[in-house]
Protein backbone atom coordinates (compact mmCIF):
# COMPACT_ATOMS: atom_id res chain seq x y z
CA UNK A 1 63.54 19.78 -28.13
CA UNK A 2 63.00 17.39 -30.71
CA UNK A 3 61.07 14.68 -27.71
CA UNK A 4 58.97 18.15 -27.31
CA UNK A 5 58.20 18.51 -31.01
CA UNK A 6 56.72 14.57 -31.09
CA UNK A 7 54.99 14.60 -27.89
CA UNK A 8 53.16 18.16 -29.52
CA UNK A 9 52.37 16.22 -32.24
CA UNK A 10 51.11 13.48 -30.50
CA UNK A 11 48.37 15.82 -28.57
CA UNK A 12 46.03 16.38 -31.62
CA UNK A 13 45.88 12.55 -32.57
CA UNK A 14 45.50 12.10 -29.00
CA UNK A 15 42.29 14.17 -28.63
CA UNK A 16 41.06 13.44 -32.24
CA UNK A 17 40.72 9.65 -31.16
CA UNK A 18 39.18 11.06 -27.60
CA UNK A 19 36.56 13.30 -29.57
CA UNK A 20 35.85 11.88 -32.66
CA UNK A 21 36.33 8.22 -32.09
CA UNK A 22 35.56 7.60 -28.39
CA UNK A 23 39.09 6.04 -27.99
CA UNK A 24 40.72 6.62 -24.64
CA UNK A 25 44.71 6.36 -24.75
CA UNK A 26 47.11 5.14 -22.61
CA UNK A 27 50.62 4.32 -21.37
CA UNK A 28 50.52 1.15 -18.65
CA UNK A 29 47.32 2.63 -17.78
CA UNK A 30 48.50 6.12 -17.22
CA UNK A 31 45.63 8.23 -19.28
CA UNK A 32 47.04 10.35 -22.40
CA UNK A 33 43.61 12.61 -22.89
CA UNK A 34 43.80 16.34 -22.16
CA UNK A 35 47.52 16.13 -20.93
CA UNK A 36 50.33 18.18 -21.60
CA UNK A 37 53.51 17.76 -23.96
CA UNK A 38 55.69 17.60 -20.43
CA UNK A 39 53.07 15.08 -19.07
CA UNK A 40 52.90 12.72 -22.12
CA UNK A 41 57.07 12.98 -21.70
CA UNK A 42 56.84 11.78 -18.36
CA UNK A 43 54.28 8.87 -19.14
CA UNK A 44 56.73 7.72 -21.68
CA UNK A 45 59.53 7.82 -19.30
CA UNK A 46 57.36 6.14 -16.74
CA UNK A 47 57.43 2.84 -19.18
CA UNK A 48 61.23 2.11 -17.42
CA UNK A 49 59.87 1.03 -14.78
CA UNK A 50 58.35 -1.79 -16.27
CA UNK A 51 60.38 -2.71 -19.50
CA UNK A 52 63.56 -1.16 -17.73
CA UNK A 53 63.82 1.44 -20.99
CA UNK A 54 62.04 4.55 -21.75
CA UNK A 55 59.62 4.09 -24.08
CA UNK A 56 60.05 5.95 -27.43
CA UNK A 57 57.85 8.66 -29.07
CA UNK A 58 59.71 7.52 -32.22
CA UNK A 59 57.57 3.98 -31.39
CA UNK A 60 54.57 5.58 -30.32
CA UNK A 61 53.72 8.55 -32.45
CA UNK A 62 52.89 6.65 -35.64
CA UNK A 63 50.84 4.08 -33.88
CA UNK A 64 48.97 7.15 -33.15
CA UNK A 65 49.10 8.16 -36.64
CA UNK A 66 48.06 4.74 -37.84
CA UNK A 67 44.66 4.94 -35.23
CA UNK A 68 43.68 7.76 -36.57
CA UNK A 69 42.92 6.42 -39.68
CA UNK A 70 41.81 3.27 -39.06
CA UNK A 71 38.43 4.63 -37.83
CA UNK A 72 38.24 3.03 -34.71
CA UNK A 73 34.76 2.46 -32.53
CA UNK A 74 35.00 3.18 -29.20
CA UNK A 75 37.95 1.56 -26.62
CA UNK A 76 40.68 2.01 -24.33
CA UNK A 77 44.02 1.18 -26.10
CA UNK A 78 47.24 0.97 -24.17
CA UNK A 79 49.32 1.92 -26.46
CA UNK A 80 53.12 0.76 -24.47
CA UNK A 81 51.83 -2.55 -24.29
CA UNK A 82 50.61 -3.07 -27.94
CA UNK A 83 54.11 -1.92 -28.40
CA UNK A 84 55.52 -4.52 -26.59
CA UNK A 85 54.07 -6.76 -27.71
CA UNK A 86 54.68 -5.87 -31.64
CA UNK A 87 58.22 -5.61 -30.66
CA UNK A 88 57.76 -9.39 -28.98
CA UNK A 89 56.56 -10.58 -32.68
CA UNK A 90 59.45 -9.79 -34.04
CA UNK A 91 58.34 -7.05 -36.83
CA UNK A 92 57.17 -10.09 -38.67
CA UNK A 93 54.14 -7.90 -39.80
CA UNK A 94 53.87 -4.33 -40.88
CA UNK A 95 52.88 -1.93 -37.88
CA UNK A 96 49.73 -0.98 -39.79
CA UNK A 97 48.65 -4.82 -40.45
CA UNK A 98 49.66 -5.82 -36.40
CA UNK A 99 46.87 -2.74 -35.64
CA UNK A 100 44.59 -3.90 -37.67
CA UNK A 101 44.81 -7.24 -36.61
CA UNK A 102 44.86 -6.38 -32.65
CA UNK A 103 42.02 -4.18 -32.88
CA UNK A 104 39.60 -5.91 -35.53
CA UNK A 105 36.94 -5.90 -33.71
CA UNK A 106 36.60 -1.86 -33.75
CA UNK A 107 38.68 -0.60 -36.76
CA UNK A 108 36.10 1.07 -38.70
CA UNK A 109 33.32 1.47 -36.48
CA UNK A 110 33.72 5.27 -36.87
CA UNK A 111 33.32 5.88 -33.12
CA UNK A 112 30.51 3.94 -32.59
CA UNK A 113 29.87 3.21 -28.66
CA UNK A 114 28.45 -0.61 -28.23
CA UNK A 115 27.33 0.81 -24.82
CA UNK A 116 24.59 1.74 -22.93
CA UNK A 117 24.67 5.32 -21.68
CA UNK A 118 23.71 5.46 -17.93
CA UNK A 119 22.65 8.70 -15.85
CA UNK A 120 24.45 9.64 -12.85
CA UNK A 121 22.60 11.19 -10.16
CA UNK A 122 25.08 12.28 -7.55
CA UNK A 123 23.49 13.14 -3.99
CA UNK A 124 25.38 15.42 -2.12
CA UNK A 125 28.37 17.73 -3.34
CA UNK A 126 30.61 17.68 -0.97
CA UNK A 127 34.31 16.58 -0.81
CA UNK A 128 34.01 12.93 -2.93
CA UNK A 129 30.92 14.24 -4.86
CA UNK A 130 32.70 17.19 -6.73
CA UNK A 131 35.49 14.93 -7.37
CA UNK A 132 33.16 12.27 -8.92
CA UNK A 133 31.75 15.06 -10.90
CA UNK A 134 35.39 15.94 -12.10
CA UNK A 135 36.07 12.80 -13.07
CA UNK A 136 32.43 11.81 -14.75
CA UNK A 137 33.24 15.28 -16.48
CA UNK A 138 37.14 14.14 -17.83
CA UNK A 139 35.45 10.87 -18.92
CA UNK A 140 32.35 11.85 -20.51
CA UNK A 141 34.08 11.56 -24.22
CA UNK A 142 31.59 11.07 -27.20
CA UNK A 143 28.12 10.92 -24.04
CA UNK A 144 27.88 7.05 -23.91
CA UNK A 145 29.17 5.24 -20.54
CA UNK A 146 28.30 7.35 -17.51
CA UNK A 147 26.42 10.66 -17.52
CA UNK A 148 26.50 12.85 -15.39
CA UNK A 149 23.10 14.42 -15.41
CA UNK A 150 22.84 15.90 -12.18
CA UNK A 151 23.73 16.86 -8.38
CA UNK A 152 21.26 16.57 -5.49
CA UNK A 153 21.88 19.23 -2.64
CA UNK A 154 19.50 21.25 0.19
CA UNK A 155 19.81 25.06 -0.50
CA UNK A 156 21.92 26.94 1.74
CA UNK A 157 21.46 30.35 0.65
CA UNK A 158 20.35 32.92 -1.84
CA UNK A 159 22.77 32.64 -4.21
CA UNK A 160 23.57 28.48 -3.21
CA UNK A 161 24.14 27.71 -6.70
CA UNK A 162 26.63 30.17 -7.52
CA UNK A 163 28.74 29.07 -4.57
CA UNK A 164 28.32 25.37 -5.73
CA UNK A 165 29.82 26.05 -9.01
CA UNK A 166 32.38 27.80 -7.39
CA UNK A 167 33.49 25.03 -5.11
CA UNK A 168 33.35 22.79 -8.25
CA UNK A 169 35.40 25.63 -9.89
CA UNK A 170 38.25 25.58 -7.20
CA UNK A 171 39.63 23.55 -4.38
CA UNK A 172 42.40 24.38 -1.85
CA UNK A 173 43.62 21.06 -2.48
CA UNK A 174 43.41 19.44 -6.19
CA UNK A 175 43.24 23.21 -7.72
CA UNK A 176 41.64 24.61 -10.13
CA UNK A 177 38.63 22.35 -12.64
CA UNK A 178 40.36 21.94 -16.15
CA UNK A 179 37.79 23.31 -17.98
CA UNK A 180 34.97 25.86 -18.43
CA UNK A 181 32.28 26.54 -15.88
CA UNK A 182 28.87 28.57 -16.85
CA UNK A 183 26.06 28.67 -14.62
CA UNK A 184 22.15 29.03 -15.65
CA UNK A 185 19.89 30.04 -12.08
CA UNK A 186 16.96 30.47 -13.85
CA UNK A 187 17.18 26.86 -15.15
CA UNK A 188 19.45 26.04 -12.04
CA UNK A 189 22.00 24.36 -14.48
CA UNK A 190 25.77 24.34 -13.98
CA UNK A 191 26.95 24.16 -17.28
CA UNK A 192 30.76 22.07 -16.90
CA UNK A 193 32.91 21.34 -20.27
CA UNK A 194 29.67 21.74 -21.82
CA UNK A 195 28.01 19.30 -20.05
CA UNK A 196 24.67 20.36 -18.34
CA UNK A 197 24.30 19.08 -14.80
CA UNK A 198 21.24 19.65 -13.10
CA UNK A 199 20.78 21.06 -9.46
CA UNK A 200 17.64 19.24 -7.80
CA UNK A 201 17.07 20.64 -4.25
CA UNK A 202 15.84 18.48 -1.76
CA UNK A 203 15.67 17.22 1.92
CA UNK A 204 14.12 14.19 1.03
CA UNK A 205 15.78 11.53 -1.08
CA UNK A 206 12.21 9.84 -1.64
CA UNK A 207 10.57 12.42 -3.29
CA UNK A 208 12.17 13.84 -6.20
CA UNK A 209 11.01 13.10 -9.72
CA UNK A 210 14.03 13.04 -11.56
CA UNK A 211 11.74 11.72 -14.68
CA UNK A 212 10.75 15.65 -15.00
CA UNK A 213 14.33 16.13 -16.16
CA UNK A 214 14.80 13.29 -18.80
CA UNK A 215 16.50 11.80 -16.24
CA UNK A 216 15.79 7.56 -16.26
CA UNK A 217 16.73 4.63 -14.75
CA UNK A 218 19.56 6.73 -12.85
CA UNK A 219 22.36 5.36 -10.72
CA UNK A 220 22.50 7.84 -7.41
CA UNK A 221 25.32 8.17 -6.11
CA UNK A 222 25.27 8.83 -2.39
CA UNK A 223 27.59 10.83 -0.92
CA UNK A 224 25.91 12.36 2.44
CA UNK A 225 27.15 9.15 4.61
CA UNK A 226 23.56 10.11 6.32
CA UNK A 227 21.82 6.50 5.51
CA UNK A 228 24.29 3.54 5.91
CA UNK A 229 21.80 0.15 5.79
CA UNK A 230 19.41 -0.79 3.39
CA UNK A 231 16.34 0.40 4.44
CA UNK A 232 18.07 4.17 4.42
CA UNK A 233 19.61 3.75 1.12
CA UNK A 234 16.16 2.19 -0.38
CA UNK A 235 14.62 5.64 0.23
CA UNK A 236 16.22 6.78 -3.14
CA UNK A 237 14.42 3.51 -5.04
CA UNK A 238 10.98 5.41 -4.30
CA UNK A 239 12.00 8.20 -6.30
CA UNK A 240 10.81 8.78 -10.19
CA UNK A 241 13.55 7.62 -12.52
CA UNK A 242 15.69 5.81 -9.85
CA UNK A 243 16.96 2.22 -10.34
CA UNK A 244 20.69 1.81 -8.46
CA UNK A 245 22.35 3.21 -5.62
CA UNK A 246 25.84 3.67 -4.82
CA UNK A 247 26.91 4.80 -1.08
CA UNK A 248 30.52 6.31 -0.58
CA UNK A 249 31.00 4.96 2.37
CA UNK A 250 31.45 1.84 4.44
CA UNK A 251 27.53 -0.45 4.49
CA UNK A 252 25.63 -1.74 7.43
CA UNK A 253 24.23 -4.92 7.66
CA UNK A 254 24.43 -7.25 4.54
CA UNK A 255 25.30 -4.56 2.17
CA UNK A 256 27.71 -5.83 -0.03
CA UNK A 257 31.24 -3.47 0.33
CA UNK A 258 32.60 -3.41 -2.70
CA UNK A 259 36.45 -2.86 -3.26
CA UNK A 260 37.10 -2.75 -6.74
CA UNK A 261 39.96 -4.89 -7.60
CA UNK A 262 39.37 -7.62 -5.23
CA UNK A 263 35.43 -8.34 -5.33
CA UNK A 264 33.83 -5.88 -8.02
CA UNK A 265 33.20 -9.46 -10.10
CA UNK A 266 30.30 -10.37 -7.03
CA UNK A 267 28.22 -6.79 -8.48
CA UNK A 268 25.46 -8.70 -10.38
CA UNK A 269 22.60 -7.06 -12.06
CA UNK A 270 20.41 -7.92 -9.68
CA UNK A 271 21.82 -5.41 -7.35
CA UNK A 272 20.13 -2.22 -6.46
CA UNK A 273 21.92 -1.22 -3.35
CA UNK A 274 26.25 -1.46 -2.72
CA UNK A 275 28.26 0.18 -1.27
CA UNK A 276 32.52 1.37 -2.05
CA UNK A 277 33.57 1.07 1.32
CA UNK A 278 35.85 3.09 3.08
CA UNK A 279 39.14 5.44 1.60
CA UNK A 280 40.80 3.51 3.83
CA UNK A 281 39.73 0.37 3.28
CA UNK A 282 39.99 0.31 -0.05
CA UNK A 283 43.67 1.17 0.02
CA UNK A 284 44.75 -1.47 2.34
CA UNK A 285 42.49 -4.45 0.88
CA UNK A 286 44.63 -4.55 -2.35
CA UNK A 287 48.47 -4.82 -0.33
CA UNK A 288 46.53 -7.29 1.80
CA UNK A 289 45.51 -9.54 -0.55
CA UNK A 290 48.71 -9.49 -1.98
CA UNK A 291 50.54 -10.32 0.54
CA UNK A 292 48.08 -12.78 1.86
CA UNK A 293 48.40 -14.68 -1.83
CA UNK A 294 51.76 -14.86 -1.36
CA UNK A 295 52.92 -15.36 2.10
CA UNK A 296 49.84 -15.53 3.95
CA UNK A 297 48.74 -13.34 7.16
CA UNK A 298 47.89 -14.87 10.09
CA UNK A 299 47.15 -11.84 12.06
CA UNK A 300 47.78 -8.17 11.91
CA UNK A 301 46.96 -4.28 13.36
CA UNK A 302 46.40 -1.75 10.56
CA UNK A 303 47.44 2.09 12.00
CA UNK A 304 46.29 5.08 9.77
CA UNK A 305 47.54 8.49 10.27
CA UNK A 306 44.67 10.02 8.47
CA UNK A 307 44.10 13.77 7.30
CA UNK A 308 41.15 15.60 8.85
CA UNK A 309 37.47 15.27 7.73
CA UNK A 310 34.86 17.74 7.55
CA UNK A 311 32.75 16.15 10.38
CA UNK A 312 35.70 17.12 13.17
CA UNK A 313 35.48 20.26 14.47
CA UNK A 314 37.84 22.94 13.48
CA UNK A 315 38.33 24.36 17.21
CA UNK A 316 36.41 22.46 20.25
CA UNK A 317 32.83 22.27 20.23
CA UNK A 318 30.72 19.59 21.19
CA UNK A 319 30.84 16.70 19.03
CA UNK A 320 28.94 12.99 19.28
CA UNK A 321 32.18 10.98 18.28
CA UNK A 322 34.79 10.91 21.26
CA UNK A 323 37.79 12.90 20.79
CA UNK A 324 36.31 14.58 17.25
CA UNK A 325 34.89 17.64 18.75
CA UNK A 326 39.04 18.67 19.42
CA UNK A 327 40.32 20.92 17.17
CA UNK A 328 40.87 19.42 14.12
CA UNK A 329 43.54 22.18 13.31
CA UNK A 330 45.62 21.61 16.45
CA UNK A 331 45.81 18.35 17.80
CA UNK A 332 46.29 14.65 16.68
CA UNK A 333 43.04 13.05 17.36
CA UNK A 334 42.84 9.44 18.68
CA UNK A 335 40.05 7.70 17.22
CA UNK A 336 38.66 4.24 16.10
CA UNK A 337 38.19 3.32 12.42
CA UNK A 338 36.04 0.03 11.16
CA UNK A 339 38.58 0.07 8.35
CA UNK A 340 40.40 -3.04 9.62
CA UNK A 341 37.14 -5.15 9.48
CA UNK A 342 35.74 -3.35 6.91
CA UNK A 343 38.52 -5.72 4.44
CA UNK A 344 36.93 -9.29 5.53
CA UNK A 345 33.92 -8.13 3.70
CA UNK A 346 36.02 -7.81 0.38
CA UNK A 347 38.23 -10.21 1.31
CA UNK A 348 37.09 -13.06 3.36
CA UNK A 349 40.04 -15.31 4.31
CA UNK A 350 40.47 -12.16 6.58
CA UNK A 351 38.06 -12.00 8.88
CA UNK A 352 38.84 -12.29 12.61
CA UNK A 353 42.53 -11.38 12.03
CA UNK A 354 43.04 -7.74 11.32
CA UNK A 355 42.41 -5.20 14.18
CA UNK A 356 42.76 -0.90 13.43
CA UNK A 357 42.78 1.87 15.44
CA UNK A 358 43.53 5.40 13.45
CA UNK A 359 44.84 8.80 13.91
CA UNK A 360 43.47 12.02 12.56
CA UNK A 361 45.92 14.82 11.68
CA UNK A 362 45.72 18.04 10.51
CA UNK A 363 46.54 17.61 6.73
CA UNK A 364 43.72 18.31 4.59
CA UNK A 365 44.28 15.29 2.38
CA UNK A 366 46.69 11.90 1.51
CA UNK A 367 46.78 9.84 4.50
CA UNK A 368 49.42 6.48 5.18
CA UNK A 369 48.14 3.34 6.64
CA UNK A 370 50.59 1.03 8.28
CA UNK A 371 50.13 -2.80 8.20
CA UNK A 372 52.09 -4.52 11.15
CA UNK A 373 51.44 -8.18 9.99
CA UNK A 374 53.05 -11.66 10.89
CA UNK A 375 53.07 -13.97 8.32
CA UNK A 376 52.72 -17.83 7.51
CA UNK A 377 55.81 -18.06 5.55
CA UNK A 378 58.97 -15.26 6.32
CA UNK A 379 60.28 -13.19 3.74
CA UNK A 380 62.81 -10.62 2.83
CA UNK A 381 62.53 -6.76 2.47
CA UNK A 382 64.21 -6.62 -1.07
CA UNK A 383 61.75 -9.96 -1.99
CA UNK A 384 58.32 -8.27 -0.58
CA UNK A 385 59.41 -5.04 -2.20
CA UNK A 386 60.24 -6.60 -5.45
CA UNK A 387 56.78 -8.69 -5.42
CA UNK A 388 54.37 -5.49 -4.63
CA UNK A 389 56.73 -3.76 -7.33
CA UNK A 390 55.62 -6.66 -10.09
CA UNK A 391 52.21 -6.63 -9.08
CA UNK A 392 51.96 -2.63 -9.08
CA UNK A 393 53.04 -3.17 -12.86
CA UNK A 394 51.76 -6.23 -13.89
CA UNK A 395 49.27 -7.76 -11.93
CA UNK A 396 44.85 -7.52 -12.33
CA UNK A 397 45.70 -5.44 -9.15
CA UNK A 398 47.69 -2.68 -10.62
CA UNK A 399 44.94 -0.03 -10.89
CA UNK A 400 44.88 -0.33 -7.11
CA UNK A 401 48.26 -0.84 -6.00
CA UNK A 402 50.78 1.92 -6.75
CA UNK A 403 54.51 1.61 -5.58
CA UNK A 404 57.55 4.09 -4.82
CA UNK A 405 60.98 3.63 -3.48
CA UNK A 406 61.96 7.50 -3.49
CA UNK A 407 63.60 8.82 -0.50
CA UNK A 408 62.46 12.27 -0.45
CA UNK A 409 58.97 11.43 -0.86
CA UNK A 410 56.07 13.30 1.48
CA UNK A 411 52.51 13.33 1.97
CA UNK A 412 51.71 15.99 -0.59
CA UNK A 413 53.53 14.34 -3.13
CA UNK A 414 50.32 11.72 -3.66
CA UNK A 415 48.01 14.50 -3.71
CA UNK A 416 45.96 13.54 -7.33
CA UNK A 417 46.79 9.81 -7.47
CA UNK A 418 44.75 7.57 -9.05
CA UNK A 419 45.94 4.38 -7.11
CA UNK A 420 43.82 3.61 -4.04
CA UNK A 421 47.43 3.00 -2.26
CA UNK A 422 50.90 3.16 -3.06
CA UNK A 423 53.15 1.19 -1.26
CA UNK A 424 56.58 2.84 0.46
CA UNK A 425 59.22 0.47 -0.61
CA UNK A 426 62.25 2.45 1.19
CA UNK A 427 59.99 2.43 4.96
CA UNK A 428 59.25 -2.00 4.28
CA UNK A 429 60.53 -3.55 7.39
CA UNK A 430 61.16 -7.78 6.84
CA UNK A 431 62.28 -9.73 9.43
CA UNK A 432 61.30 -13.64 8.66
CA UNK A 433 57.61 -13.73 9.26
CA UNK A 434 57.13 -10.44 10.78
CA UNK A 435 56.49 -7.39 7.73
CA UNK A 436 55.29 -3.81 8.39
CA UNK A 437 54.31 -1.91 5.63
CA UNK A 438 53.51 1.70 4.94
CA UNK A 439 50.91 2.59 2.21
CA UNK A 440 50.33 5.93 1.43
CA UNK A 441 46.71 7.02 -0.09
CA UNK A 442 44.82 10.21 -1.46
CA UNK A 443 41.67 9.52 0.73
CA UNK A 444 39.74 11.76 -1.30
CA UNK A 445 41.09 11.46 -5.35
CA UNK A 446 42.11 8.07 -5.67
CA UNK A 447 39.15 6.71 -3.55
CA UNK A 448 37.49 8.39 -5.77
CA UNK A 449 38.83 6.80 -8.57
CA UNK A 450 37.62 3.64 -6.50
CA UNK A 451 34.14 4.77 -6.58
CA UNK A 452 34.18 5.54 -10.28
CA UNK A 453 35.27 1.95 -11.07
CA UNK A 454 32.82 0.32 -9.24
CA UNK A 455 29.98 2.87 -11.28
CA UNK A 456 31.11 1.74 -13.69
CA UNK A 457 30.99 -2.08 -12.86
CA UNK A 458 27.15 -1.38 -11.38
CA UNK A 459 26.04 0.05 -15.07
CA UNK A 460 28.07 -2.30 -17.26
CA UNK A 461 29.81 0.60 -19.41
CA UNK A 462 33.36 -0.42 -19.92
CA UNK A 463 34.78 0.25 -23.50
CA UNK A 464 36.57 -3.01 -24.97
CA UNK A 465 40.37 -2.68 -24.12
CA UNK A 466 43.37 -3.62 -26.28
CA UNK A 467 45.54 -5.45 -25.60
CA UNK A 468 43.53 -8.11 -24.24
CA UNK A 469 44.75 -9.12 -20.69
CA UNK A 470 45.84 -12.72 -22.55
CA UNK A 471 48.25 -10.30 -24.69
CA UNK A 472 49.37 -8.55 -21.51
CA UNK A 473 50.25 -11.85 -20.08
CA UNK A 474 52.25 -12.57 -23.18
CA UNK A 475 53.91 -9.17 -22.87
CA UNK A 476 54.95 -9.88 -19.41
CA UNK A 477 56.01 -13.66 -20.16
CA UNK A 478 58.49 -11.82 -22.80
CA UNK A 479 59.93 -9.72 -20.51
């Protein structure tokens, strides 16, 4: 009761920062806004994994308190690892005068944003664009960073944007939106955690003046999977107030496909057209790459089981894929997936030796893609386990990778996660130079998450972060 009565207090501080100061919160990257007193409990006993102890609210809650009044600009502050790393120092310095130290350069900016607010323009709301609008929505803070401004859709009925705000409203799969919905038709406005997103109906991506909105220099978000090349994806430069696109699926041709984590750092400004890959992809390219850092690959077959998508049919009907017009809701469906070449384009020193095949299943969502990979130099199950544990928790790759040894662990369990794959330490099999791992994924949330990154890579809106990753390294070096 009395770890209840802290984390309680911690919530107001927690979304004071959020509100007034544009400070997002964290613990080892796990997000602190709009949680609940049993969630921020959990984050803090999450920190064991890393430091091997629980993490204290007697540590954290006055950092909090000290935050608040130091009257912070915006930034993302971990606060378990400026922990650590005051405990690392010693307690040569007063908390207060470590803060104030770490975080000079926004302590007393009064939430002042150094960024550039970009619109959002997402075309197409279907599966991965009402998740991106959840997600733009949690993260839309003080207005500066991404905005979401509006949604691009053709009208399906009467009464089409009343059932659009439904389906934003609720979803059989990541329930209910956290938040208020209100919905405008005469000014076809869905009204989300007071944020007004416009509905733009249209058939052609080329035509729409988005400039009659207030709507400028937009990054459009394509989520239809209709145009996959260049010359498709251009058709949404020749619209008014248009200057980026972003397609949600793998890219034809010389499109750059963009895994964030592994090759965001080749977006440059020049770029008007990328692409964020595959779900798929981007949960295997992480595990790959480490792996192929540390042992090397010299060949390998990636298998997904992967849940059902809304272009199979849900009983048999004609269909132009092979196998896909089978029900969806009865059978395991045989088919190919690009996935497996899809990760030379991110990851180069790959090509030519990955090949993939997948299975579709009739989950609705999280899917598990299993690596069967022989390697340059052999390892052990307990050494490749440990490894993808570290770099889960410590590594430039630990937004992507995720890891889990549980037993009792099943698809649904990874419905929500934020990692683009998490790694099944229990189901590793080592023998010398042969390794087959299984990586579970949310194909639909945390490839979303994916996508988000990489938006905001495109428009150049992160926040400054604290502790700065030379401090992390420190933190880690401590350890």
């Amino acid at each position: 009761m009395d770890r209840e009565a802290l984390a309680e207090a911690m919530i107001p501080l927690i979304g004071r920062l959020y509100r007034t100061n544009n400070v997002v919160t964290s613990i080892h990257g796990r997000s602190l806004i709009n949680k609940s007193t049993m969630n921020i409990l959990k984050a803090h006993r999450f920190a064991r994994r890393i430091s091997t102890e629980e993490l204290r609210l007697e540590d954290t809650l006055p950092m909090l308190e000290i935050l608040s009044r130091l009257d912070l600009g915006a930034a993302a502050i971990d606060i378990a690892r400026l922990r650590s790393k005051y405990d690392l120092e010693g307690g040569s310095r007063s908390l207060e005068d470590f803060l104030r130290g770490e975080l000079a350069d926004v302590v007393g900016k009064g939430g002042r944003d150094e960024r550039t607010s970009t619109d959002v323009v997402l075309y197409g709301f279907g599966r991965i664009g009402r998740l991106l609008a959840r997600l733009l929505i949690e993260k839309a803070g003080g207005g500066h960073g991404l905005r979401l401004r509006a949604i691009v859709v053709r009208r399906g009925s009467d009464n089409d944007l009343i059932k659009r705000a439904s389906l934003l409203r609720r979803d059989s799969v990541h329930g209910s939106f956290e938040g208020t919905i209100q919905v405008d038709e005469e000014a076809e406005i869905i009204t989300a955690n007071g944020i007004p997103i416009q509905v733009i109906y249209s058939n052609d991506p080329s035509t729409i003046d988005y400039t009659r909105y207030g709507i400028h220099d937009a990054l459009v978000v394509d989520n239809t999977g209709r145009w996959r090349d260049a010359e498709g994806l251009s058709q949404h430069l020749r619209s008014k107030g248009a200057a980026k696109v972003l397609l949600t699926a793998p890219g034809k041709g010389a499109l750059k496909n963009i895994v964030h984590g592994i090759n965001h750092g080749t977006i440059s400004g020049e770029d008007t057209i990328i692409t964020a890959a595959s779900c798929t992809t981007n949960a295997i390219t992480p595990v790959l790459k480490a792996v192929n850092d540390r042992f090397g690959v010299v060949h390998g077959h990636v298998e997904t089981v992967h849940s059902f998508t809304n272009d199979q049919n849900l009983i048999d009907n004609f269909h132009r894929g092979d196998r896909r017009g089978r029900s969806a809701a009865l059978n395991m469906v045989l088919t190919e997936t690009g996935a497996a070449k899809a990760v030379a384009k991110a990851l180069p020193e790959l090509d030519g030796k990955l090949t993939g095949s997948s299975i579709r299943v009739p989950t609705p969502d999280v899917s598990i893609a299993i690596l069967n990979l022989t390697l340059r130099t052999g390892t052990t199950k307990e050494e490749v386990n440990a490894y993808l544990r570290e770099m889960s928790l410590q590594s430039d790759l630990r937004k992507q990778i995720d890891y889990i040894d549980s037993p009792e662990v099943v698809s649904t369990d990874f419905v929500g996660s934020r990692r683009a794959g998490i790694v099944d330490g229990l189901a590793t099999i080592a023998n010398d130079t042969f390794l087959v791992l299984y990586v579970w994924y949310d194909n639909e949330f945390g490839y979303s998450c994916q996508v988000v990154r990489v938006m905001e890579e495109m428009a150049g809106v992160h926040p400054p972060a604290f502790p700065a990753k030379e401090a992390d390294a420190r933190v880690a070096v401590g350890r």
